[in-house]
C-alpha atoms as a PDB file:
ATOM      1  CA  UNK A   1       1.108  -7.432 -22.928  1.00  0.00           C
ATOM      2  CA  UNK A   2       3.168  -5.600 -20.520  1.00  0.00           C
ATOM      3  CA  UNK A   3       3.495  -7.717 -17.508  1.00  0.00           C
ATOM      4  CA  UNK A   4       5.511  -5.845 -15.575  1.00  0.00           C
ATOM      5  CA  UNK A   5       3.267  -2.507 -15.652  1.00  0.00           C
ATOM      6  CA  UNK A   6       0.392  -4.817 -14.986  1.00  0.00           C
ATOM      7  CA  UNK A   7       1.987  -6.168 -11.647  1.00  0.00           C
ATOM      8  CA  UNK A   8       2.434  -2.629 -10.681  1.00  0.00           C
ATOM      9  CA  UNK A   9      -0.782  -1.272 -11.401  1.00  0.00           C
ATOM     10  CA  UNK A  10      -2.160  -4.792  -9.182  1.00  0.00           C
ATOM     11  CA  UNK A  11       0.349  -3.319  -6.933  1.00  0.00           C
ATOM     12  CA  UNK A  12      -1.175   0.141  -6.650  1.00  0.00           C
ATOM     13  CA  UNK A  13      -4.938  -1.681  -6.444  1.00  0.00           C
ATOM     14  CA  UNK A  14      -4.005  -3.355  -3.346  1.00  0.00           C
ATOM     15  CA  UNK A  15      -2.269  -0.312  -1.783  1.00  0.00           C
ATOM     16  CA  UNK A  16      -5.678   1.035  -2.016  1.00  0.00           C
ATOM     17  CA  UNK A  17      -7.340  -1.923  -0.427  1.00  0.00           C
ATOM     18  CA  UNK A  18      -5.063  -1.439   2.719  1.00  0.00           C
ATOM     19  CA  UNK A  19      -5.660   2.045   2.886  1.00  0.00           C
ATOM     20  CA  UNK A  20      -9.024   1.402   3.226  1.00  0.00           C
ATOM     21  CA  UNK A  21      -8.365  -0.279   6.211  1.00  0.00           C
ATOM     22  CA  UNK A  22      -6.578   2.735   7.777  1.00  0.00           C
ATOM     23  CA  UNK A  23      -9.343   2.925  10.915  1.00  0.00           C
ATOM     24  CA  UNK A  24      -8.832  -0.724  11.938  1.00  0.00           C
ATOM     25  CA  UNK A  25      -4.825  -0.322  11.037  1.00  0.00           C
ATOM     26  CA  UNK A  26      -5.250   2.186  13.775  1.00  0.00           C
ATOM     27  CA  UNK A  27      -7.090   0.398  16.320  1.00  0.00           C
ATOM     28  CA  UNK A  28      -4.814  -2.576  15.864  1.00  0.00           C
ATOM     29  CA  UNK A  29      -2.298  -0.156  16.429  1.00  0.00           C
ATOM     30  CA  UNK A  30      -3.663   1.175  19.859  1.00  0.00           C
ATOM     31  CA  UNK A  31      -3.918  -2.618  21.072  1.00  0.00           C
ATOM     32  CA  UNK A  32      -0.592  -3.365  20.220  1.00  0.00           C
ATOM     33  CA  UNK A  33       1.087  -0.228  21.645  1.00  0.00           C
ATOM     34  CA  UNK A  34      -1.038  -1.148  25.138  1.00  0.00           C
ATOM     35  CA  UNK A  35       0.405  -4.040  25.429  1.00  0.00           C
ATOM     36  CA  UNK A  36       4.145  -2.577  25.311  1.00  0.00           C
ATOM     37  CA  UNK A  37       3.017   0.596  27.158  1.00  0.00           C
ATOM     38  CA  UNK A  38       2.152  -2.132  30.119  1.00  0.00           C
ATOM     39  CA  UNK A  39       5.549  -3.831  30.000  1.00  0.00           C
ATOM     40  CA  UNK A  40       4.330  -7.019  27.829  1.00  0.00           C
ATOM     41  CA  UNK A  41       4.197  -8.002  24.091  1.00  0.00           C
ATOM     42  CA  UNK A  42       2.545  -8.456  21.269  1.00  0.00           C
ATOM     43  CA  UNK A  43       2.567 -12.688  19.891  1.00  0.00           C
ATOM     44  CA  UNK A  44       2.885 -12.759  16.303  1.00  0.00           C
ATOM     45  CA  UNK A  45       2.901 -15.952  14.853  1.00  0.00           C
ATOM     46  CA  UNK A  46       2.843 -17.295  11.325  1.00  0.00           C
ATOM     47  CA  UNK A  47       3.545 -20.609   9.321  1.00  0.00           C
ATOM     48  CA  UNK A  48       5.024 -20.915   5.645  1.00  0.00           C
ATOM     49  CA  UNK A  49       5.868 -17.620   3.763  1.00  0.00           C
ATOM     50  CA  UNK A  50       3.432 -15.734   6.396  1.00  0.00           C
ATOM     51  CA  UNK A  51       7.433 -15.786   8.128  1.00  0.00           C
ATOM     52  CA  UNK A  52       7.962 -12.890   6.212  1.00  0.00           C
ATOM     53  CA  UNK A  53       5.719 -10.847   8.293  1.00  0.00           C
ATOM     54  CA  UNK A  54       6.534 -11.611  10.988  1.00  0.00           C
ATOM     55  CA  UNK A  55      10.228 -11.161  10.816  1.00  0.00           C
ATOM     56  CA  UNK A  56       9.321  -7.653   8.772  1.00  0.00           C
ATOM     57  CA  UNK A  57       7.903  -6.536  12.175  1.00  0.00           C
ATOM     58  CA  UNK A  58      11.033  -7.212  14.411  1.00  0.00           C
ATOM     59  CA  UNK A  59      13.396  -7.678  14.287  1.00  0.00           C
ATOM     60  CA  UNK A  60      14.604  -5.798  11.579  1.00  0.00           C
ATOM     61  CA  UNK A  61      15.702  -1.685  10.724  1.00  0.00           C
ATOM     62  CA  UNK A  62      13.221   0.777  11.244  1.00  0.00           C
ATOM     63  CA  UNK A  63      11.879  -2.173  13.906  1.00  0.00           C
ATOM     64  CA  UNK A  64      11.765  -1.924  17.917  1.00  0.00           C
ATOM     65  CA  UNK A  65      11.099  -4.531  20.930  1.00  0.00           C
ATOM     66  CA  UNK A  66       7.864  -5.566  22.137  1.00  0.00           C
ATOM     67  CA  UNK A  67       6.975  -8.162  19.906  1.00  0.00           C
ATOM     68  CA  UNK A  68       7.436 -11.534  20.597  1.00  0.00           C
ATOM     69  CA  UNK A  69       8.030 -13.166  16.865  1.00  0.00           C
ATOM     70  CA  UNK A  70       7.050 -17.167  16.869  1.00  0.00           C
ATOM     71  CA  UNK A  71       8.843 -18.592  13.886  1.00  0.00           C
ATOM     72  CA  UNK A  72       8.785 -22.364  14.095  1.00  0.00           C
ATOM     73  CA  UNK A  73      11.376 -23.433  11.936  1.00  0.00           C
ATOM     74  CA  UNK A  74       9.582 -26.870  11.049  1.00  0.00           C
ATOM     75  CA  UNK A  75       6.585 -24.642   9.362  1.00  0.00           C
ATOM     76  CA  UNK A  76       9.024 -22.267   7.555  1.00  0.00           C
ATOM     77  CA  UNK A  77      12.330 -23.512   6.498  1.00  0.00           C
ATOM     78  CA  UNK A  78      12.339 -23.301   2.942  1.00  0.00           C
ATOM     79  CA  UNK A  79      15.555 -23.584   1.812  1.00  0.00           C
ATOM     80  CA  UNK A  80      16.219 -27.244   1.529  1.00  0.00           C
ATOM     81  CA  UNK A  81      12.874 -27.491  -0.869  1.00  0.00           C
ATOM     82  CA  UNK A  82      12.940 -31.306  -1.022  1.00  0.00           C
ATOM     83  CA  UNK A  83      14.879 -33.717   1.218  1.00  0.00           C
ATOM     84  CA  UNK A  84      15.157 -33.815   4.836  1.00  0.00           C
ATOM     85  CA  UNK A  85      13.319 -30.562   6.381  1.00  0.00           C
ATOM     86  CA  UNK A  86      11.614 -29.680   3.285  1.00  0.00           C
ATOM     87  CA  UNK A  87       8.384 -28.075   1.967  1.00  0.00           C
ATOM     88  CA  UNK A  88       6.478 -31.245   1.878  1.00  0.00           C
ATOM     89  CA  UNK A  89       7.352 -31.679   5.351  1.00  0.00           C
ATOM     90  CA  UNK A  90       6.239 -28.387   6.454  1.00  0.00           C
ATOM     91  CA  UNK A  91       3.095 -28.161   4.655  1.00  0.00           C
ATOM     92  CA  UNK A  92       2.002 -31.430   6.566  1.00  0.00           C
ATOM     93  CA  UNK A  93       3.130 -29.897   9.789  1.00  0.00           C
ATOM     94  CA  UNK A  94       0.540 -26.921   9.536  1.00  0.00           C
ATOM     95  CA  UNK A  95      -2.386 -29.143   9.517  1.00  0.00           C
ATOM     96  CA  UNK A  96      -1.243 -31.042  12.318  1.00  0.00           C
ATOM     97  CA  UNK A  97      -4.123 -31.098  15.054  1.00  0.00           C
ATOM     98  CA  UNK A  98      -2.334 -30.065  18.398  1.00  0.00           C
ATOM     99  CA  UNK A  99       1.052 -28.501  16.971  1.00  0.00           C
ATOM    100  CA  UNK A 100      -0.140 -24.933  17.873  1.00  0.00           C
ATOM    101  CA  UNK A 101      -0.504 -25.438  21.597  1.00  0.00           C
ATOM    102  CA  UNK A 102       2.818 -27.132  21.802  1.00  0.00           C
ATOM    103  CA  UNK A 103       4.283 -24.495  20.458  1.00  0.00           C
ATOM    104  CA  UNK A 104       2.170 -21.753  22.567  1.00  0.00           C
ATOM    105  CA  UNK A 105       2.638 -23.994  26.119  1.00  0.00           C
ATOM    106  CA  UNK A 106       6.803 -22.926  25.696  1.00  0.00           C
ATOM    107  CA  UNK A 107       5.340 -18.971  26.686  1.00  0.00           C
ATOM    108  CA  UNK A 108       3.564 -17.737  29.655  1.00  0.00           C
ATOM    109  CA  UNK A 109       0.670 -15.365  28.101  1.00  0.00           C
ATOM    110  CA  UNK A 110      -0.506 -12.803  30.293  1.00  0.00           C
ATOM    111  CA  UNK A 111      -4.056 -11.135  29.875  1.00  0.00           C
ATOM    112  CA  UNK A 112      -2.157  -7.400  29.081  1.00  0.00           C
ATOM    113  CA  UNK A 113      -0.493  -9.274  26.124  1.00  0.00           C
ATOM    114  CA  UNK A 114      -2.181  -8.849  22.347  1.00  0.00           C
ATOM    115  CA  UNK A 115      -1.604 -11.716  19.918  1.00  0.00           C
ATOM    116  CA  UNK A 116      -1.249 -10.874  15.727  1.00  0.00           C
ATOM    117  CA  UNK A 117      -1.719 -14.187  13.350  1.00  0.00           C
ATOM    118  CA  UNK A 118      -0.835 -14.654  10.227  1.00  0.00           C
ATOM    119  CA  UNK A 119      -1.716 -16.609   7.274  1.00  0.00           C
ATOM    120  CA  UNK A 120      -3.003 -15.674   3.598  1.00  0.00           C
ATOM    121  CA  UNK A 121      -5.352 -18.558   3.278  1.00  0.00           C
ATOM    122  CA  UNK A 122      -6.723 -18.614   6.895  1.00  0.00           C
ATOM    123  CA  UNK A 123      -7.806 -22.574   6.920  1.00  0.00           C
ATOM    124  CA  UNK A 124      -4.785 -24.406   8.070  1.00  0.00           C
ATOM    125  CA  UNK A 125      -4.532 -25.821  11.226  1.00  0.00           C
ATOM    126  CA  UNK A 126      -2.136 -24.769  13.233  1.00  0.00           C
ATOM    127  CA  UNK A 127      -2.381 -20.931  12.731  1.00  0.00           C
ATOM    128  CA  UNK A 128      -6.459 -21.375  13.127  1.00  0.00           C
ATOM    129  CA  UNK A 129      -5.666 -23.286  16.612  1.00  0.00           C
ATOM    130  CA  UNK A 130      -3.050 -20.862  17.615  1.00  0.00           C
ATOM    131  CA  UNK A 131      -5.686 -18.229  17.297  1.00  0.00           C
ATOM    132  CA  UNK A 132      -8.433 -20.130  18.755  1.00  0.00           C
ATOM    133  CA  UNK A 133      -6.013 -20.850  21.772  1.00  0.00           C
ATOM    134  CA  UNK A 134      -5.065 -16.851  22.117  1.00  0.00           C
ATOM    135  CA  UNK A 135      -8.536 -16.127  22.340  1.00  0.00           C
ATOM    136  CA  UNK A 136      -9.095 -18.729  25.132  1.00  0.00           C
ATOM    137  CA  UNK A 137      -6.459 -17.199  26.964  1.00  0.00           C
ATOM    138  CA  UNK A 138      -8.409 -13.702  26.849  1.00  0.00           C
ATOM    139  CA  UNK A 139      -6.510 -11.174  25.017  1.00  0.00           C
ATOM    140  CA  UNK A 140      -7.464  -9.312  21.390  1.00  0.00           C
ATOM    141  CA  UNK A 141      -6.319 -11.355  18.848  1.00  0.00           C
ATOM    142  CA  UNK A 142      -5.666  -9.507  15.329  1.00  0.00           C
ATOM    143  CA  UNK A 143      -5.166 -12.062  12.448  1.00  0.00           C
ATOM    144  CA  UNK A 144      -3.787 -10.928   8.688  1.00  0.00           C
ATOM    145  CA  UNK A 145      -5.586 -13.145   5.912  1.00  0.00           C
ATOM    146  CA  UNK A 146      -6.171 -12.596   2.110  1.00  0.00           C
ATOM    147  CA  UNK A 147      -9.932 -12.539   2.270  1.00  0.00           C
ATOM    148  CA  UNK A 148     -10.589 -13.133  -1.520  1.00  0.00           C
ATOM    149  CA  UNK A 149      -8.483 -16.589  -0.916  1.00  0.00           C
ATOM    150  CA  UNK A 150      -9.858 -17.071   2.309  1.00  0.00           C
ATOM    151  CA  UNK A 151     -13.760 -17.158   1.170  1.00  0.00           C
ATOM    152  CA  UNK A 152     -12.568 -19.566  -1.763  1.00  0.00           C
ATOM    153  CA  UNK A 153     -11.004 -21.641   0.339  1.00  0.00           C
ATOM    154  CA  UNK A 154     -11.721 -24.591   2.422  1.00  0.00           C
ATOM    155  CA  UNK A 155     -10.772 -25.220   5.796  1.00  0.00           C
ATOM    156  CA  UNK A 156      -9.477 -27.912   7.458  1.00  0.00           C
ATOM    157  CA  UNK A 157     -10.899 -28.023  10.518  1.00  0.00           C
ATOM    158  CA  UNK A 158     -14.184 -30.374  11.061  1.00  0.00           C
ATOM    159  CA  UNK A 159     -15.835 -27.647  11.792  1.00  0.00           C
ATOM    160  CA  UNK A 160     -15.119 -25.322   8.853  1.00  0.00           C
ATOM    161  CA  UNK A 161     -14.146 -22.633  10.875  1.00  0.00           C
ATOM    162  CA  UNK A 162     -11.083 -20.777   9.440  1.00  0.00           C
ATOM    163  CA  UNK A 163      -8.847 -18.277  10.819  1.00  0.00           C
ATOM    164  CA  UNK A 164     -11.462 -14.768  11.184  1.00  0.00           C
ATOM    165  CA  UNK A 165     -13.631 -17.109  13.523  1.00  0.00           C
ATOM    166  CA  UNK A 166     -11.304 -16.301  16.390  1.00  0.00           C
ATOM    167  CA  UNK A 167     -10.376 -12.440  15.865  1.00  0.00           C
ATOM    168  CA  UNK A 168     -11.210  -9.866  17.209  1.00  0.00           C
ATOM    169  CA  UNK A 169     -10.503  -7.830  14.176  1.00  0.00           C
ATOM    170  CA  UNK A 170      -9.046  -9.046  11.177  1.00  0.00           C
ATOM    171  CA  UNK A 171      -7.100  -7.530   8.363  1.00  0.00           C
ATOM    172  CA  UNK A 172      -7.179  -8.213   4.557  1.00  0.00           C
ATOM    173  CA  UNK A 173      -3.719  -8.304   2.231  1.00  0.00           C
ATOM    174  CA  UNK A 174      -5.683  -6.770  -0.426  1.00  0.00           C
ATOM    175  CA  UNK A 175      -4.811 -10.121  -2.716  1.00  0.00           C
ATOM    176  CA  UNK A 176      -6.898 -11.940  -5.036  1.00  0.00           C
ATOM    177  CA  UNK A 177      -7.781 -15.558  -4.331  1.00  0.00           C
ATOM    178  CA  UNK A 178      -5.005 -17.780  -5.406  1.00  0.00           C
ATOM    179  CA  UNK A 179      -2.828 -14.705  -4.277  1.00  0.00           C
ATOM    180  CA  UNK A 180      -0.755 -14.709  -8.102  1.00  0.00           C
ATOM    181  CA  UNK A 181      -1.927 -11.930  -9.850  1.00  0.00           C
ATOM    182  CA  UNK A 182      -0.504 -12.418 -13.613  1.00  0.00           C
ATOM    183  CA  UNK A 183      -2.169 -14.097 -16.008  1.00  0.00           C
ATOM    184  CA  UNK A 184       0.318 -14.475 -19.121  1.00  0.00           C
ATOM    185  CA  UNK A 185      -0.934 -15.708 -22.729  1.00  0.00           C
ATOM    186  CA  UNK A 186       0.187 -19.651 -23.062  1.00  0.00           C
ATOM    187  CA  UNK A 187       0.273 -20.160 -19.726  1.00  0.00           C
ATOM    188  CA  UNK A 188      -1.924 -22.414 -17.846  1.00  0.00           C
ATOM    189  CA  UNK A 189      -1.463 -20.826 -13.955  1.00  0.00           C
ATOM    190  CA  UNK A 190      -1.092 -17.555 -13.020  1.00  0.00           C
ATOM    191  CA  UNK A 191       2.015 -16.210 -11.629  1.00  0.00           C
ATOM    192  CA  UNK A 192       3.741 -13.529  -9.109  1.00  0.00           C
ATOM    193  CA  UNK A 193       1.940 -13.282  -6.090  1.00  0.00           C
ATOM    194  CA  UNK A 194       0.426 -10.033  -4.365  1.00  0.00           C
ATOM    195  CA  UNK A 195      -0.893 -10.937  -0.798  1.00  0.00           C
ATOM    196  CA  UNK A 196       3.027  -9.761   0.721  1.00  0.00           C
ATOM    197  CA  UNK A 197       3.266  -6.512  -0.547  1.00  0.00           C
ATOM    198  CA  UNK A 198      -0.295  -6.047   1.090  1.00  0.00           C
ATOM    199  CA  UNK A 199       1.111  -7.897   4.044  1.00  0.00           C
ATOM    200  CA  UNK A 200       4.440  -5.660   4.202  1.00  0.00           C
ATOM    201  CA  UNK A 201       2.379  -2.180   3.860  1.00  0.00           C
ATOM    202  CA  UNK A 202      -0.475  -3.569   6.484  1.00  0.00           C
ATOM    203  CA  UNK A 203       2.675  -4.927   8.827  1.00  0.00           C
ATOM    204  CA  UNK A 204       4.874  -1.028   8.493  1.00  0.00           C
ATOM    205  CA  UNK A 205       1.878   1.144   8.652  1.00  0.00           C
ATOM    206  CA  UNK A 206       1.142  -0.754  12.260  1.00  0.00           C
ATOM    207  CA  UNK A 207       4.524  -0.205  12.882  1.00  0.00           C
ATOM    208  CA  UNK A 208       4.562   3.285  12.630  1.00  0.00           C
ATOM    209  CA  UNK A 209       1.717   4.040  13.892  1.00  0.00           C
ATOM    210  CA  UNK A 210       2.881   2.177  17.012  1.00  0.00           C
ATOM    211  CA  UNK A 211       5.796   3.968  17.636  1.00  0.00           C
ATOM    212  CA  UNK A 212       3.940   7.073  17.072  1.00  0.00           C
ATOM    213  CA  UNK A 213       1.659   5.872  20.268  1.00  0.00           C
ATOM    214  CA  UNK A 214       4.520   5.282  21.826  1.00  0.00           C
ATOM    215  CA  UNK A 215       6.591   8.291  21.308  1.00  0.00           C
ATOM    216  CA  UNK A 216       3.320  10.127  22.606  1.00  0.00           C
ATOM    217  CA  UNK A 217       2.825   8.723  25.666  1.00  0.00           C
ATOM    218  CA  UNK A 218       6.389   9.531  26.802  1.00  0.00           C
ATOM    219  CA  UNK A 219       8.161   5.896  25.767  1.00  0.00           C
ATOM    220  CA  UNK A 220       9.587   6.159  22.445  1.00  0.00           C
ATOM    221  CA  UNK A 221      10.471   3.095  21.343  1.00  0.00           C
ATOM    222  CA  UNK A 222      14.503   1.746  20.692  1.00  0.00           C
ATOM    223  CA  UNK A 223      14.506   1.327  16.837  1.00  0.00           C
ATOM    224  CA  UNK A 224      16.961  -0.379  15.507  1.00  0.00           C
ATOM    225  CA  UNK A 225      18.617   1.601  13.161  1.00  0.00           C
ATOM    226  CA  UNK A 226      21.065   1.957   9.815  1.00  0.00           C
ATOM    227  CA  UNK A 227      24.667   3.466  10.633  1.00  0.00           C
ATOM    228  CA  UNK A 228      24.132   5.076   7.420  1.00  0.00           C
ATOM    229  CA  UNK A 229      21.242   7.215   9.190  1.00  0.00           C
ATOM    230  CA  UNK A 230      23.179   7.477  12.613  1.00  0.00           C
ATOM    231  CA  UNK A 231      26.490   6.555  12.592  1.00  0.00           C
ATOM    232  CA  UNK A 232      28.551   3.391  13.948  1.00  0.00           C
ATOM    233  CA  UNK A 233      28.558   4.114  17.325  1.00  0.00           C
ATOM    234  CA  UNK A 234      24.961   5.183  17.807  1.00  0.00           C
ATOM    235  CA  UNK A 235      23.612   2.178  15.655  1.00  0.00           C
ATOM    236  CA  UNK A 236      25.736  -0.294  18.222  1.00  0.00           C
ATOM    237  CA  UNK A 237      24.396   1.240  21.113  1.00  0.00           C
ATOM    238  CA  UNK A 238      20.866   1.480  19.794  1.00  0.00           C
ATOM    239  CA  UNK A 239      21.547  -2.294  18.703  1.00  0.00           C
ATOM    240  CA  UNK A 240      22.510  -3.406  22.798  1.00  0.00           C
ATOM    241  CA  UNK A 241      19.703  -1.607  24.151  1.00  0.00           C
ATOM    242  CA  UNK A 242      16.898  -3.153  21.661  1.00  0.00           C
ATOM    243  CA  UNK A 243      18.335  -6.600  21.886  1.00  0.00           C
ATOM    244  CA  UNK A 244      18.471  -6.267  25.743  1.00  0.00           C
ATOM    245  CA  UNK A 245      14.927  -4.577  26.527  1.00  0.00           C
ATOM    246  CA  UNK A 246      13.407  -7.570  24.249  1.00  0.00           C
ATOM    247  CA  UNK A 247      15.322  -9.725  26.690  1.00  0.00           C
ATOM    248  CA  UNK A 248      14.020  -8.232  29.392  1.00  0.00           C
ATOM    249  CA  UNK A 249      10.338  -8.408  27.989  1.00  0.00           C
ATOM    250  CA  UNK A 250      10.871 -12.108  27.502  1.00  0.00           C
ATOM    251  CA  UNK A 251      12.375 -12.942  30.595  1.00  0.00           C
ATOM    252  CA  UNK A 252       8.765 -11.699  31.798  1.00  0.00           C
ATOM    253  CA  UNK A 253       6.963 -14.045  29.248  1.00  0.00           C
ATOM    254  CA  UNK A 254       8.938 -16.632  30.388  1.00  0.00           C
ATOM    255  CA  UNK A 255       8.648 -16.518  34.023  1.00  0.00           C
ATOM    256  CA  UNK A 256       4.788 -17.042  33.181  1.00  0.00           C
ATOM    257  CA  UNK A 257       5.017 -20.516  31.488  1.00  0.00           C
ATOM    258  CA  UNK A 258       3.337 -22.822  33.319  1.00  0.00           C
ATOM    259  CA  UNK A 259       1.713 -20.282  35.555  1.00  0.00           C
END
């Protein structure tokens, strides 16, 4: 068995799962570029390796300001593993009733912001009540799940309500459930996950089509950008002018805590 041609051609399948999705890519896109159009941002928040996607959407090249990325460190530091600040640690932390809107009560939301939520399984805690507490605020929250995982999946709320139950629209990684995607002969568990590189595509094709919004309605966005496309001095510049209009937007969300 060829392994690696079958994670590619699982690869391909999802790519065609997210394309599916290209109409509510697009809508999440208009949302999203509203919300920076209007002088606010976009919350995106996610717990364990959901950190990926956030940090894939800013900052990062071929990435621009007006997103607000909430990466708590005690629900994603994976490095250590074991020991102090590990896994074990942070997997108890997401299912922590509460956690969510001490971490939201540090920003002031406003109702011109949009909110994007992350998480493959869509029944922990914290990114279910971080949701939950967007929506109570009144602005659209997206949310990113694996739905194959998701419906196999139990939550762990009382309630059994799980992440979809407080979107406004959600999208689907394009993953099966248990997200690993190779099954190899003499192995008990599957292996090499698939719900990121549904994440990544879902996360870039927003992107794009953001800046694209953007660009149209007279505000292209400051991407941060590659020296190798630009050169040194352009790249630095670009670099001061992203860093400080993200600044800027924050200073806003800031000035609204507590308000």
């Amino acid at each position: 068995m060829n392994v690696i041609k079958t994670y590619i051609d699982k690869c391909r399948d999802i790519a065609g799962k997210v394309q599916a999705q290209e109409e509510k890519i697009a809508t999440v896109a208009k949302w999203f570029a509203q919300s920076i159009l209007a002088g606010r941002v976009v919350h995106v928040f996610g717990t364990g390796h959901s950190r990926i996607m956030v940090e894939e959407l800013w900052p990062r090249y071929g990435s621009f300001p007006g997103f607000n990325p909430i990466v708590e460190l005690s629900l994603t530091y994976h490095n250590n593993v074991t020991g102090a600040n590990g896994q074990r640690q942070a997997m108890f932390l997401e299912n922590v009733h509460g956690f969510a809107e001490r971490i939201l009560r540090n920003f002031g939301i406003d109702e011109k912001d949009t909110a994007f939520v992350i998480s493959s399984s869509g029944c922990n805690l914290v990114p279910v009540e971080m949701a939950e507490l967007f929506q109570r605020k009144k602005i659209k929250v997206v949310v990113l799940v694996t739905l194959d995982h998701m419906n196999k999946t139990r939550s762990k709320r009382e309630d059994g309500k799980k992440l979809v139950d407080f979107a406004d629209l959600f999208l689907d990684s394009g993953a099966p459930a248990g997200d690993s995607m190779i099954k190899i002969e003499g192995l008990e568990t599957p292996v090499s996950p698939g719900s990121t590189i549904g994440g990544i595509m879902i996360i870039n094709s927003i992107k794009a089509e953001v800046a694209r919004l953007l660009t149209e309605a007279g505000h292209p966005p400051t991407v941060l950008t590659a020296p190798a496309i630009i050169g040194d001095e352009k790249a630095k510049e670009l670099f001061e002018k992203a860093y400080d209009e993200h600044s800027r937007r924050m200073a806003k969300v800031f000035g609204g805590v507590g308000s």
